[in-house]
C-alpha atoms as a PDB file:
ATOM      1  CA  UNK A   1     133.926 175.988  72.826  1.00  0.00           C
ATOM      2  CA  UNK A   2     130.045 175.125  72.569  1.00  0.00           C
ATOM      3  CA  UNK A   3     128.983 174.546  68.621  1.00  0.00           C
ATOM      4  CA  UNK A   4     126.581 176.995  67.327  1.00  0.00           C
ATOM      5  CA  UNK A   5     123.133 175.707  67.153  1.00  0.00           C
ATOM      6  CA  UNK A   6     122.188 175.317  63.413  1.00  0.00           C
ATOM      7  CA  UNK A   7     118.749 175.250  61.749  1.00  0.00           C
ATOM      8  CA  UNK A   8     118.479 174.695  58.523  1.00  0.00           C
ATOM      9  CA  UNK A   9     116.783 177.492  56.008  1.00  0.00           C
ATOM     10  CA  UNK A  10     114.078 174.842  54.897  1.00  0.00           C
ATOM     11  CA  UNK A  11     113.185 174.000  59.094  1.00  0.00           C
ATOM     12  CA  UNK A  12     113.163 177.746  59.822  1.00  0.00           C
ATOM     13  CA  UNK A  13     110.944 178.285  57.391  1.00  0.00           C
ATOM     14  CA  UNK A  14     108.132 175.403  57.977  1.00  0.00           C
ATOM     15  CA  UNK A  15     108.476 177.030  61.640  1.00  0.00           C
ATOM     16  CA  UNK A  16     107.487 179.883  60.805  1.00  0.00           C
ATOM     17  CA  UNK A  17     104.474 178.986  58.699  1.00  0.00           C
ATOM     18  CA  UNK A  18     103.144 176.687  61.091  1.00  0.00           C
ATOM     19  CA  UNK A  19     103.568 180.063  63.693  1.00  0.00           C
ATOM     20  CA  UNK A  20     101.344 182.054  61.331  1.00  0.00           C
ATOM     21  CA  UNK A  21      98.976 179.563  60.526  1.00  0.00           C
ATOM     22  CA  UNK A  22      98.307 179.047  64.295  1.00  0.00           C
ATOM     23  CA  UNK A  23      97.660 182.191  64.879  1.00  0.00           C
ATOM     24  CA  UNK A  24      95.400 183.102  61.839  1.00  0.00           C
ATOM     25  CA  UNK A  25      93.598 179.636  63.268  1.00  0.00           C
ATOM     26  CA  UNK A  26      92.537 181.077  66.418  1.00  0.00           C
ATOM     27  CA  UNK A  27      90.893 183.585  64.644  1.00  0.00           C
ATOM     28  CA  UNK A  28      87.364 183.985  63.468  1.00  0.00           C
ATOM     29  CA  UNK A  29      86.522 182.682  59.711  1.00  0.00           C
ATOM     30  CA  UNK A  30      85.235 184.922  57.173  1.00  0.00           C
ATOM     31  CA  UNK A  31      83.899 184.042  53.695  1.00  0.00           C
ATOM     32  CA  UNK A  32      83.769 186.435  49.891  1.00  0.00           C
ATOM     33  CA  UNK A  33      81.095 185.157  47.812  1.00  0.00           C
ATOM     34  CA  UNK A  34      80.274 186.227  43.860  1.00  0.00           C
ATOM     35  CA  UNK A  35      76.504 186.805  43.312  1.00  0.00           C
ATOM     36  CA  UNK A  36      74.390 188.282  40.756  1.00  0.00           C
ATOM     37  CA  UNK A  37      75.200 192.073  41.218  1.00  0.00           C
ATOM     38  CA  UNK A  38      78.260 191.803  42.808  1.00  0.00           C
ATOM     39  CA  UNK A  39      80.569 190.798  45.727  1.00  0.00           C
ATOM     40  CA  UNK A  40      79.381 189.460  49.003  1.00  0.00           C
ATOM     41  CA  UNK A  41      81.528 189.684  52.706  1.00  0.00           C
ATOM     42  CA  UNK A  42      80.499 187.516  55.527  1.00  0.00           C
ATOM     43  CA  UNK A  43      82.524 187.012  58.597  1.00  0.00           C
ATOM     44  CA  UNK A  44      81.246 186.074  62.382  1.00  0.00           C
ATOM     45  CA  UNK A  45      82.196 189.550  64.116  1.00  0.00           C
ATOM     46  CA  UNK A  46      80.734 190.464  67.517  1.00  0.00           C
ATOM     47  CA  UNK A  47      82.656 193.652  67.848  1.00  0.00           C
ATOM     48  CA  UNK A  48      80.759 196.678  66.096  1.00  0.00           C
ATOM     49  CA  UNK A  49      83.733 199.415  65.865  1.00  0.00           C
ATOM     50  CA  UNK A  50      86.710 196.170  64.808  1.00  0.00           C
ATOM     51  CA  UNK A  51      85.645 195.939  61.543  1.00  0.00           C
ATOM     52  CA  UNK A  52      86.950 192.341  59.171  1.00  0.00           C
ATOM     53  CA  UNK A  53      85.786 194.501  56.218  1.00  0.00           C
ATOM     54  CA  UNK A  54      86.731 197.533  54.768  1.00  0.00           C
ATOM     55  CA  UNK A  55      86.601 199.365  51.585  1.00  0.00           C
ATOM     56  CA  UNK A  56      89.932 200.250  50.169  1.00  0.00           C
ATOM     57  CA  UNK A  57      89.166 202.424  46.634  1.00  0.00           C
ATOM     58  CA  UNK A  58      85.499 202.747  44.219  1.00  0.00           C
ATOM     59  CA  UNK A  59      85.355 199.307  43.666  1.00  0.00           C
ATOM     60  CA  UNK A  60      87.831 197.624  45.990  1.00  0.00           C
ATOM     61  CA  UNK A  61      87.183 195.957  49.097  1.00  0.00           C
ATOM     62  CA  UNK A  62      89.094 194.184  51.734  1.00  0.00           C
ATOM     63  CA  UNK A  63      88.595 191.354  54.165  1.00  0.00           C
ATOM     64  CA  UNK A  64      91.115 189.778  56.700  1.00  0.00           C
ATOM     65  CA  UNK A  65      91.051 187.212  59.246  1.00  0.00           C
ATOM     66  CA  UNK A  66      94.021 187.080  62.197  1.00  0.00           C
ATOM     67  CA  UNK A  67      95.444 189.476  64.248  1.00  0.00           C
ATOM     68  CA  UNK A  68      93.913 192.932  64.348  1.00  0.00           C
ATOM     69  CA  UNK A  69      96.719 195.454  64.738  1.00  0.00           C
ATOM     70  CA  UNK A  70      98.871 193.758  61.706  1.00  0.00           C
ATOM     71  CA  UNK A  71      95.900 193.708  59.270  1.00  0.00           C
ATOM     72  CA  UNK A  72      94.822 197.024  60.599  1.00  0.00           C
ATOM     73  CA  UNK A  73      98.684 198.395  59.245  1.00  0.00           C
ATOM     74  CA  UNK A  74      98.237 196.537  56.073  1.00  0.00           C
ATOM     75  CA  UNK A  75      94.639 197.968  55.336  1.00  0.00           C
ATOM     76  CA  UNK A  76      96.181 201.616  55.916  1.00  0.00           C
ATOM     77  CA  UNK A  77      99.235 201.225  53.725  1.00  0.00           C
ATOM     78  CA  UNK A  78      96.495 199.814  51.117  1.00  0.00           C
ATOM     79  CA  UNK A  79      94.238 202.585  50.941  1.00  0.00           C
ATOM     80  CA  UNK A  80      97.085 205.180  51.082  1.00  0.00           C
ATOM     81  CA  UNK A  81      98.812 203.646  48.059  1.00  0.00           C
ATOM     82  CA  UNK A  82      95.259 203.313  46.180  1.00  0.00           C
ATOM     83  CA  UNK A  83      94.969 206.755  46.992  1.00  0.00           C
ATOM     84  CA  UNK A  84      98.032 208.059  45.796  1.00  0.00           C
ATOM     85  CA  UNK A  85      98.200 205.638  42.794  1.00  0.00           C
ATOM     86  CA  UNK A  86      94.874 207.744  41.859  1.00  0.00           C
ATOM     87  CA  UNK A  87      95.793 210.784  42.311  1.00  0.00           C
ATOM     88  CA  UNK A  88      98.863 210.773  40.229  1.00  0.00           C
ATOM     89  CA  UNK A  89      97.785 208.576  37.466  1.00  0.00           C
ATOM     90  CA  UNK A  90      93.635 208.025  37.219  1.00  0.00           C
ATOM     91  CA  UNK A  91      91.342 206.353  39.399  1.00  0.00           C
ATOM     92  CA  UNK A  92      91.172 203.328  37.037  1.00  0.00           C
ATOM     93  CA  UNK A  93      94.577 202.666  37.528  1.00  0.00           C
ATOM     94  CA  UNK A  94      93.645 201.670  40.832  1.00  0.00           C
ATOM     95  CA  UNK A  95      93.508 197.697  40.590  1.00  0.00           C
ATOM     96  CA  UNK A  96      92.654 194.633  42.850  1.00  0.00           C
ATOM     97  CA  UNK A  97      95.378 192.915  41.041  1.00  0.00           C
ATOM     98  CA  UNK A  98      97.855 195.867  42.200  1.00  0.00           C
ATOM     99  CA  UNK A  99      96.964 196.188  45.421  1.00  0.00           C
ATOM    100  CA  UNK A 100      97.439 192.280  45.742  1.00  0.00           C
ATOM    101  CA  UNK A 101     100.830 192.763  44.277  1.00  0.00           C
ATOM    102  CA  UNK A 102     101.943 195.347  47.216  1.00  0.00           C
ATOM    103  CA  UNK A 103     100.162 193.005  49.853  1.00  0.00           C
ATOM    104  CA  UNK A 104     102.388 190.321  48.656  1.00  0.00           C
ATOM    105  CA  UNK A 105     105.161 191.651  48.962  1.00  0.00           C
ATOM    106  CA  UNK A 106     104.936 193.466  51.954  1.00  0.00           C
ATOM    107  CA  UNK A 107     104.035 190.284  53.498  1.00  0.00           C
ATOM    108  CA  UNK A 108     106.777 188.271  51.231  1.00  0.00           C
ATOM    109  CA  UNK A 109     109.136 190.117  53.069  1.00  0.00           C
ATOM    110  CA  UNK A 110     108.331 190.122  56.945  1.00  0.00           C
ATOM    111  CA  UNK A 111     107.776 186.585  56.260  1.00  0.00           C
ATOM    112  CA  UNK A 112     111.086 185.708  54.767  1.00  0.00           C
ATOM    113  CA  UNK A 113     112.886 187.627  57.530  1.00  0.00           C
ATOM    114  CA  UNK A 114     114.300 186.712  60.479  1.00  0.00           C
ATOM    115  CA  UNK A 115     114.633 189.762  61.999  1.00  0.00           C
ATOM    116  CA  UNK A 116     110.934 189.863  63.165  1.00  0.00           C
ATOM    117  CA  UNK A 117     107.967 187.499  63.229  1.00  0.00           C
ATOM    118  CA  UNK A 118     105.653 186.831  60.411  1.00  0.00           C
ATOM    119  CA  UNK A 119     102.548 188.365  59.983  1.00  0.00           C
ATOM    120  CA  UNK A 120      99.809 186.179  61.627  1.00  0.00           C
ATOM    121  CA  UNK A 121      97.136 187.339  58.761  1.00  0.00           C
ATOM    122  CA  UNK A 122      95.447 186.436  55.747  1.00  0.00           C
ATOM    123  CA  UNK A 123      93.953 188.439  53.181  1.00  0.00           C
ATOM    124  CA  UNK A 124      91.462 189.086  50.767  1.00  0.00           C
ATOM    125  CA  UNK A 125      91.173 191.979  48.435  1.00  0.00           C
ATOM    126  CA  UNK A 126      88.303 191.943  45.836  1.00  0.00           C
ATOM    127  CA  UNK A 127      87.007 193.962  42.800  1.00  0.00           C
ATOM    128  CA  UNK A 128      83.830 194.441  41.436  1.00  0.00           C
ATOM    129  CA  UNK A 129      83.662 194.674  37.639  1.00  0.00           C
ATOM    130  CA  UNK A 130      81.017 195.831  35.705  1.00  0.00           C
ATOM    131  CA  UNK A 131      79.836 192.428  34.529  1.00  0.00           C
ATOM    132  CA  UNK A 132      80.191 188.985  36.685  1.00  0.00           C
ATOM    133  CA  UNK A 133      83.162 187.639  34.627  1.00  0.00           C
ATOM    134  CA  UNK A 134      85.117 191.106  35.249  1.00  0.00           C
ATOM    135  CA  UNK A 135      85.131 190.607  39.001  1.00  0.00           C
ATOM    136  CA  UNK A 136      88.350 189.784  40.484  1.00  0.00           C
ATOM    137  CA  UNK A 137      88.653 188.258  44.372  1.00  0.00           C
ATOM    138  CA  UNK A 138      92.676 187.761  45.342  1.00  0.00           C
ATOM    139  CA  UNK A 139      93.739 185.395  48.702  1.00  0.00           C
ATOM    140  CA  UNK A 140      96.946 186.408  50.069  1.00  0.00           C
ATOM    141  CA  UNK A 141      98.582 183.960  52.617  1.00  0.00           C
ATOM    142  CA  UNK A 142     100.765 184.645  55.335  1.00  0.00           C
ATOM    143  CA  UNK A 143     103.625 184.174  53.561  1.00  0.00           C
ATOM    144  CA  UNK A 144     102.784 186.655  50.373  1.00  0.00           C
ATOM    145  CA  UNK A 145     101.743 184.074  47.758  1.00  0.00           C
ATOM    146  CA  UNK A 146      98.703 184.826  45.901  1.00  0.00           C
ATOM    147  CA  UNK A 147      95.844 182.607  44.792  1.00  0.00           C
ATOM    148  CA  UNK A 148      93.436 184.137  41.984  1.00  0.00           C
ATOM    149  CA  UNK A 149      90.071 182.899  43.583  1.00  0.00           C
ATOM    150  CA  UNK A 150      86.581 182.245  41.397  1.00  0.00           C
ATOM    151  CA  UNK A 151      83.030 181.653  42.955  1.00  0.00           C
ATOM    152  CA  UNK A 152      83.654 181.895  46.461  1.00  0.00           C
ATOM    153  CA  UNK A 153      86.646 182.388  49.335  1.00  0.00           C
ATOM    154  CA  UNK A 154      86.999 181.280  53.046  1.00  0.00           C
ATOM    155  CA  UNK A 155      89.923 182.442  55.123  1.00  0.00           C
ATOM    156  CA  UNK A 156      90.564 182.252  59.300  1.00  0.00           C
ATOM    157  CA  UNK A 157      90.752 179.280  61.415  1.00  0.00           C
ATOM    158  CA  UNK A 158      88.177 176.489  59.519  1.00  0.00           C
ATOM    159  CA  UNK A 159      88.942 178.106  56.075  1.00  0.00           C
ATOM    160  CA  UNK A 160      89.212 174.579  54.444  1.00  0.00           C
ATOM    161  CA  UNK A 161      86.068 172.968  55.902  1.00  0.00           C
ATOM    162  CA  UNK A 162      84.268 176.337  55.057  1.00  0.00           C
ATOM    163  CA  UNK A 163      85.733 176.388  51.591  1.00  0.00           C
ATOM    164  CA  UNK A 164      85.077 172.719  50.947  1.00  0.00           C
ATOM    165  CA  UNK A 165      81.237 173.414  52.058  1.00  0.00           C
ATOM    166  CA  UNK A 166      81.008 176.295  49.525  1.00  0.00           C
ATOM    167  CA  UNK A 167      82.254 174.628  46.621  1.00  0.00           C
ATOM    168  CA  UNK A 168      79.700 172.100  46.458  1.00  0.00           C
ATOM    169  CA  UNK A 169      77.414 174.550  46.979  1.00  0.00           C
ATOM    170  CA  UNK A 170      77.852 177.893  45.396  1.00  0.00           C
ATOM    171  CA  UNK A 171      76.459 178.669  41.818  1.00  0.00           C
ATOM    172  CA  UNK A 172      76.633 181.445  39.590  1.00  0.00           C
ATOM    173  CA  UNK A 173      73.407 184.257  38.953  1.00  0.00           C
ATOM    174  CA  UNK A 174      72.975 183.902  43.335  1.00  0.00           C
ATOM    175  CA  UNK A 175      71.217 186.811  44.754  1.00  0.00           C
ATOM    176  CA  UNK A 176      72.602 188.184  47.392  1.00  0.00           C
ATOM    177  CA  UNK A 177      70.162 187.118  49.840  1.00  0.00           C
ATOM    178  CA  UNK A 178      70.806 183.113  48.587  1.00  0.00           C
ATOM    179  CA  UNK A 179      74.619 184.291  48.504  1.00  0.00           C
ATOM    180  CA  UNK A 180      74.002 185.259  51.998  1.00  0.00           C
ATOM    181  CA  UNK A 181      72.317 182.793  53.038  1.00  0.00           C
ATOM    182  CA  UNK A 182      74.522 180.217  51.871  1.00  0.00           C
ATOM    183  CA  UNK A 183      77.459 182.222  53.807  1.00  0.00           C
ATOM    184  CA  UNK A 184      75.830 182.279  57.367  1.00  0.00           C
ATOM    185  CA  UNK A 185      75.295 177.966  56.680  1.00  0.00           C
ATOM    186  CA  UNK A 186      78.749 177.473  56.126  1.00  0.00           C
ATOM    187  CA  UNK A 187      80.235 179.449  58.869  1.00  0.00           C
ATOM    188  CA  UNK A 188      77.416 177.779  60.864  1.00  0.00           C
ATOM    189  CA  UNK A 189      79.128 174.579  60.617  1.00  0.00           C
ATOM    190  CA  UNK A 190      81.853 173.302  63.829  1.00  0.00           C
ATOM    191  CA  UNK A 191      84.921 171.476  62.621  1.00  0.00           C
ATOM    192  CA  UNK A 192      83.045 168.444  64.137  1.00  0.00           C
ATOM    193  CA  UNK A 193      80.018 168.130  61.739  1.00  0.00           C
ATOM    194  CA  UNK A 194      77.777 169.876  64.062  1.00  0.00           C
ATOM    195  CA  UNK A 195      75.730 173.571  63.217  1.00  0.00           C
ATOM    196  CA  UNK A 196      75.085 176.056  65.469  1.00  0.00           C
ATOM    197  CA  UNK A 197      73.166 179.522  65.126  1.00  0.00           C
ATOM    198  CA  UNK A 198      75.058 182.743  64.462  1.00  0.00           C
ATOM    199  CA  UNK A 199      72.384 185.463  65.361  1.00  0.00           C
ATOM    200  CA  UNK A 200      72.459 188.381  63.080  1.00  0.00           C
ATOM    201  CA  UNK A 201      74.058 190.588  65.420  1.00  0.00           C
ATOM    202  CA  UNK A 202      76.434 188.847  65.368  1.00  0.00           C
ATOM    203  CA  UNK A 203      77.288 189.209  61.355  1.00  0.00           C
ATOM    204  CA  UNK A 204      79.363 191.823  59.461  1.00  0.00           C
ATOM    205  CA  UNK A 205      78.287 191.945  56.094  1.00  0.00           C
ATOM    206  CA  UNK A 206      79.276 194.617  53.735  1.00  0.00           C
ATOM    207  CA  UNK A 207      78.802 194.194  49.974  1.00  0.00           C
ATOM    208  CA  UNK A 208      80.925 195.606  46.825  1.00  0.00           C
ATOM    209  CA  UNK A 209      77.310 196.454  44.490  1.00  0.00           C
ATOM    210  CA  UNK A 210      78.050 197.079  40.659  1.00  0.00           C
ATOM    211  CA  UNK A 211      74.423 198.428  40.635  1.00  0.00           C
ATOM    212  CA  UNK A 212      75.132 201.515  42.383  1.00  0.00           C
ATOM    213  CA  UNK A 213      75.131 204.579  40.730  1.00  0.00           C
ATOM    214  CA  UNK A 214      77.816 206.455  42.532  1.00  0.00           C
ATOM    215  CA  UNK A 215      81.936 205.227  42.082  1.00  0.00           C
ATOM    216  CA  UNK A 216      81.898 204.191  45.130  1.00  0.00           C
ATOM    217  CA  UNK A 217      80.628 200.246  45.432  1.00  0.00           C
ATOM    218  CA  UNK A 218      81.334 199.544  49.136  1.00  0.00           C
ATOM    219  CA  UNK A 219      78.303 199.415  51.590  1.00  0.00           C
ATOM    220  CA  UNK A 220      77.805 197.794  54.888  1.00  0.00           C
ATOM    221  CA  UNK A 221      74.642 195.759  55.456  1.00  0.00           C
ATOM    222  CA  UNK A 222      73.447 195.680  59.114  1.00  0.00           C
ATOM    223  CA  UNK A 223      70.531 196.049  61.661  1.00  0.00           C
ATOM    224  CA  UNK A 224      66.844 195.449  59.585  1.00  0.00           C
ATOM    225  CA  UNK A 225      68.214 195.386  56.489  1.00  0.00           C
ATOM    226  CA  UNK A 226      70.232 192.534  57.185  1.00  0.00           C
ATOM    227  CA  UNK A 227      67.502 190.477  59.090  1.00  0.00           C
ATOM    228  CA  UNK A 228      65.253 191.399  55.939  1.00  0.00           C
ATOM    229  CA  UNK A 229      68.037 188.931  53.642  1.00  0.00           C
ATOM    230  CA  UNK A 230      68.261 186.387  56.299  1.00  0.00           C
ATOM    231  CA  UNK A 231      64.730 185.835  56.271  1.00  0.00           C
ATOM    232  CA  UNK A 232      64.319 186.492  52.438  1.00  0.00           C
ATOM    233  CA  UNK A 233      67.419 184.127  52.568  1.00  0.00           C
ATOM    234  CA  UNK A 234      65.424 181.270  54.656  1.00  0.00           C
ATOM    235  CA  UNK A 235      62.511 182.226  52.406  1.00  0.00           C
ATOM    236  CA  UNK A 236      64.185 181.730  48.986  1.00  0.00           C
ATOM    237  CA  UNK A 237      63.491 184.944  47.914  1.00  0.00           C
ATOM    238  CA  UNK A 238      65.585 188.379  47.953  1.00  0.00           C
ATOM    239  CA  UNK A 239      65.139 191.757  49.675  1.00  0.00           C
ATOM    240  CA  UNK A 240      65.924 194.046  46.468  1.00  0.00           C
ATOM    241  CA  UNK A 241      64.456 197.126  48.013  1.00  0.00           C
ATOM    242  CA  UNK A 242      66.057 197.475  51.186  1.00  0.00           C
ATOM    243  CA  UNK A 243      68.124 200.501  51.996  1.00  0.00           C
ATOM    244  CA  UNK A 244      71.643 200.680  51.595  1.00  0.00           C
ATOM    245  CA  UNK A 245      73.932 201.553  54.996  1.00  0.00           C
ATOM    246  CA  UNK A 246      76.596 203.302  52.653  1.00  0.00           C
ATOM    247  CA  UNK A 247      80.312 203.592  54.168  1.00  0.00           C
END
């Protein structure tokens, strides 16, 4: 009689972490930037309908780098709970924090069992406040852990370079076309030192703007508008008066 192969619990688990995080690797990075007004997304992206970025409630937003079909499932299950969570209590109960906690342990679970694979996705959900220090911007690992983020955010396959790169460089009172244009530079840079251009059409940007009248904060930025803060960005100046692309 053959013995049964064991693994132990604390194997089977660095397994399948290093799973997950090799397939969130071979994935695009994406940054989430504070500025002045608001919160800034920025993620390489050459597909125009397979969006990185979406807007989950009035002042919610969500970003994810990995595989498309399992963030796609968790970005549905997160706007139908905001939604429901707001219509039977009161919009303001809907909460980054919240959300993060559902995220987490949706993804705490499929993680921890080994009846299917782990999710091959990280997340981030941010919140726009109504001042800078009210913002809120949550990273949620594969493996349903959360990390309360300040300043800035980098997930996908050269998060750490990316995030290391922001650090030094990000400050507080940005506008969003220095936020922006500090974004593009760091996911400009190879894991080998080297930079390389990122043309604009090849950006998604979308933006959570406290300075909008209406509830709803989300906006995309794209097509002139965009190239208007990329060269006020390479300028040093800002683009204030563009149009928004609202949702």
């Amino acid at each position: 009689m053959s013995t049964p192969f064991y693994v132990s619990p604390q194997q089977a688990m660095a397994d399948r972490a290093e799973y997950a995080r090799k397939g969130i690797a071979r994935g695009r990075s994406l940054v989430v930037l504070q500025f002045a007004d608001g919160i800034v997304f920025v993620g390489e992206n050459p597909s125009r309908a397979l969006h990185k970025f979406s807007e989950i409630y009035d002042r919610i937003g969500f970003a994810a780098a990995g595989k498309y079909n399992e963030y796609e499932n968790l970005r549905i299950g997160g706007v139908r709970y905001a939604d429901l969570r707001g219509y039977t209590y009161d919009r303001d109960d809907v909460t980054a924090r919240g959300l993060a906690n559902v995220y987490a342990q949706t993804l705490g679970t499929i993680f921890s069992s080994a009846a299917e694979k782990p999710y091959e996705v990280e997340l981030v959900v941010a919140e726009v406040g109504e001042t800078p220090e009210g913002d809120q911007i949550y990273r949620l690992p594969h493996d349903g852990s959360i990390v309360d983020e300040h300043g800035s955010v980098a997930v996908g396959g050269n998060a750490e370079q990316i995030s290391s790169y922001l650090d030094q460089r990000h400050e507080e009172g940005m506008t969003l076309a220095e936020a922006l244009k500090l974004a593009v530079q760091a996911l400009s840079r190879d894991t080998n030192g080297s930079e390389r251009e990122i043309p604009a059409e090849r950006l998604e940007v979308a933006v959570l703007d406290r300075t909008r009248p209406q509830k709803r904060k989300f906006r995309r930025i794209s097509g002139g508008q965009l190239s208007r803060l990329l060269d006020a960005g390479a300028a040093g100046g800002d683009e204030e008066g563009a149009s928004e692309d609202a949702e």
